[in-house]
Each structure stands twice: as C-alpha cells, then as structure tokens.
C-alpha atoms as a PDB file:
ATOM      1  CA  UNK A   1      -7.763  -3.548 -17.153  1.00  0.00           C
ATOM      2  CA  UNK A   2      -7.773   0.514 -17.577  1.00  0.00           C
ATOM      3  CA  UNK A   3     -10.685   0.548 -15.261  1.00  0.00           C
ATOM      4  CA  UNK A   4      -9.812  -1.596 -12.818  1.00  0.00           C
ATOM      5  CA  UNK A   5      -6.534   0.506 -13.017  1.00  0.00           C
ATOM      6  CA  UNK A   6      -8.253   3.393 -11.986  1.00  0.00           C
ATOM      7  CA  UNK A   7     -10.468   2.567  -9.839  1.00  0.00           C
ATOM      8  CA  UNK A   8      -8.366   0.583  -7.575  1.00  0.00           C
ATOM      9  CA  UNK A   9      -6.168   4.219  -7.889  1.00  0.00           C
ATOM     10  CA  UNK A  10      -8.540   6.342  -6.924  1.00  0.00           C
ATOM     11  CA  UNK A  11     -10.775   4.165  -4.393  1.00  0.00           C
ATOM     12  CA  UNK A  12     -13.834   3.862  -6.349  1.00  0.00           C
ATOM     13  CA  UNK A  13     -14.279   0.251  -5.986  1.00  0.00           C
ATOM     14  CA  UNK A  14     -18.214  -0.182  -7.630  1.00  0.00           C
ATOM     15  CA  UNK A  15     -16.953   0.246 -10.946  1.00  0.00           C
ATOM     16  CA  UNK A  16     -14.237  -1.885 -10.734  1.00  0.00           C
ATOM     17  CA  UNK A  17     -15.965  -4.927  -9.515  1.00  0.00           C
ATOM     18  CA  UNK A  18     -18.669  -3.741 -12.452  1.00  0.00           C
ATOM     19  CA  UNK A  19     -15.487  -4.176 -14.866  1.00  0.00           C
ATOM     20  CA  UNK A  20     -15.477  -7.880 -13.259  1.00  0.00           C
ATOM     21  CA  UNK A  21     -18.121  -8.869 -13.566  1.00  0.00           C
ATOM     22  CA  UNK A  22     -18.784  -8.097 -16.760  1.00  0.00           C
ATOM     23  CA  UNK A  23     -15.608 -10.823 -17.774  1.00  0.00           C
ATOM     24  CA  UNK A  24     -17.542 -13.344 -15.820  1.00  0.00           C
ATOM     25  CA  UNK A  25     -19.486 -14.565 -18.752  1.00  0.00           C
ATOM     26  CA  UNK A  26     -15.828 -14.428 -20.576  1.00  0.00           C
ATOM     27  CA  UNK A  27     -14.431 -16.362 -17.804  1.00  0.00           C
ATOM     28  CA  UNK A  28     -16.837 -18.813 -17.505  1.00  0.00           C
ATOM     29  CA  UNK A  29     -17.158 -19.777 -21.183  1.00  0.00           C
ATOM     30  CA  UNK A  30     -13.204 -19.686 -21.215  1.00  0.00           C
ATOM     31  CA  UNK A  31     -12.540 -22.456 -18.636  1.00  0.00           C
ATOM     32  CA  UNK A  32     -15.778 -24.416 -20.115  1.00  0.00           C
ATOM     33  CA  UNK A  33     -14.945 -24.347 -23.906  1.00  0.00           C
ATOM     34  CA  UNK A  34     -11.234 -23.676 -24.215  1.00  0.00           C
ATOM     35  CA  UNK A  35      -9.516 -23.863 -20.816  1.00  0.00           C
ATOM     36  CA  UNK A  36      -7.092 -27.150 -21.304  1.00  0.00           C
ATOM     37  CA  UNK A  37      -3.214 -27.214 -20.276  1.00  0.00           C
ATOM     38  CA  UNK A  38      -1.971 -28.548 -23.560  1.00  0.00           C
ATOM     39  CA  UNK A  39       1.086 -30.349 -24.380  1.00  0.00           C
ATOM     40  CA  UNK A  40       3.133 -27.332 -26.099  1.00  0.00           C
ATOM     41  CA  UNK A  41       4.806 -26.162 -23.980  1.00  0.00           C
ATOM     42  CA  UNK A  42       4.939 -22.342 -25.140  1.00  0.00           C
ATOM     43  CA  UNK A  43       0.792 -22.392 -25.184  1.00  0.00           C
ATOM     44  CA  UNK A  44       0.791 -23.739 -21.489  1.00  0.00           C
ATOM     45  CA  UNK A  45       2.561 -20.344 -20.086  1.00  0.00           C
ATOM     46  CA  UNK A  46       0.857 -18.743 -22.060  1.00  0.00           C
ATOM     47  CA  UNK A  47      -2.223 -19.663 -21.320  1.00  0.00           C
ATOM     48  CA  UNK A  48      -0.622 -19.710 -17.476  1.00  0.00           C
ATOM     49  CA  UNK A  49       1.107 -16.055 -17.580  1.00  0.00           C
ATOM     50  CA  UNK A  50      -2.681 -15.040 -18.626  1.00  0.00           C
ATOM     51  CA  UNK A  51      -4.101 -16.753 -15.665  1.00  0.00           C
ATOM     52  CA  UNK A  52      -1.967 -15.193 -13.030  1.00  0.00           C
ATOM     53  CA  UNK A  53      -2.544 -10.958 -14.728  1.00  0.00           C
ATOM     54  CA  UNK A  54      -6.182 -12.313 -14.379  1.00  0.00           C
ATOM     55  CA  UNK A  55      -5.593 -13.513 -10.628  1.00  0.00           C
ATOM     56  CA  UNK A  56      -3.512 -10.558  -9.859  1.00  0.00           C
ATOM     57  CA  UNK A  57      -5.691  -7.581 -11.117  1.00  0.00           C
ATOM     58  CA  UNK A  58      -8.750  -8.987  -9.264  1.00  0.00           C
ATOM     59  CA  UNK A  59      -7.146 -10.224  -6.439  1.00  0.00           C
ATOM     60  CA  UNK A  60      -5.935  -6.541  -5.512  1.00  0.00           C
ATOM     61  CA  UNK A  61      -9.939  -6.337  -5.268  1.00  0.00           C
ATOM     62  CA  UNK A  62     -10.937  -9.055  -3.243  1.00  0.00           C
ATOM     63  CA  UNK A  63     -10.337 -12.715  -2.101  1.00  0.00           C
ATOM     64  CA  UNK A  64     -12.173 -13.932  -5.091  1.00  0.00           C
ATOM     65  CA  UNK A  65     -11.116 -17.346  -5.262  1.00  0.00           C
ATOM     66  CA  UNK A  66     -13.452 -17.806  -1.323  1.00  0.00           C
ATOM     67  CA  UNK A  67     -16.805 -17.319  -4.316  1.00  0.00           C
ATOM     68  CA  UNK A  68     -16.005 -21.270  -5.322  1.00  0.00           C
ATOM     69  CA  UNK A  69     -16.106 -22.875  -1.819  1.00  0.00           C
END
C-alpha cells in the first residue's frame, strides 16, 4: 500500500504497477483457495471491506477489472 501511496503521489507509475503485480500471485491463490462469501455475517464484510481497499488502491491506477474480459 506505502508504495502504491507514493507512487501514485509523486507520478512514478512503474513501481506502482511493480507493487501489483507482485500481489497477483496473492490474489490469485486468494480467490482460488479461500475466496468464499460465508454465512457469518461479520466475515462477509470483512472479507468485502478488504475487497473494495483492494479495488480502490489499484483502480486509482488503471481500469483493471477490462484484464478479465
């Protein structure tokens, strides 16, 4: 998060899209082996609030969600 922070600050976009996609493997093995909207309600947001800080951060960046069509 601290470099996309600062990057994004001072307009030096390469290392914050480095930042990225170094979570990709994170990301991908997240939504493979643990991603599930459970029943409890309090792990849902959770789970949902850490989705959107995700989505937010990186969509200051780019349009990433366009990379899955």
């Amino acid at each position: 998060q601290e470099v996309l922070t600062t990057a994004k600050r001072v307009g030096d976009y390469t290392p914050a899209f480095a930042a990225i996609g170094q979570l990709l493997p994170v990301f991908a093995r997240w939504f493979v082996d643990e991603w599930a909207l459970p029943d409890e309600l309090g792990v849902r947001e959770h789970r949902l609030r850490l989705m959107n800080a995700i989505s937010t951060s990186c969509s200051e960046l780019a349009s990433l969600h366009l990379l899955a069509r």
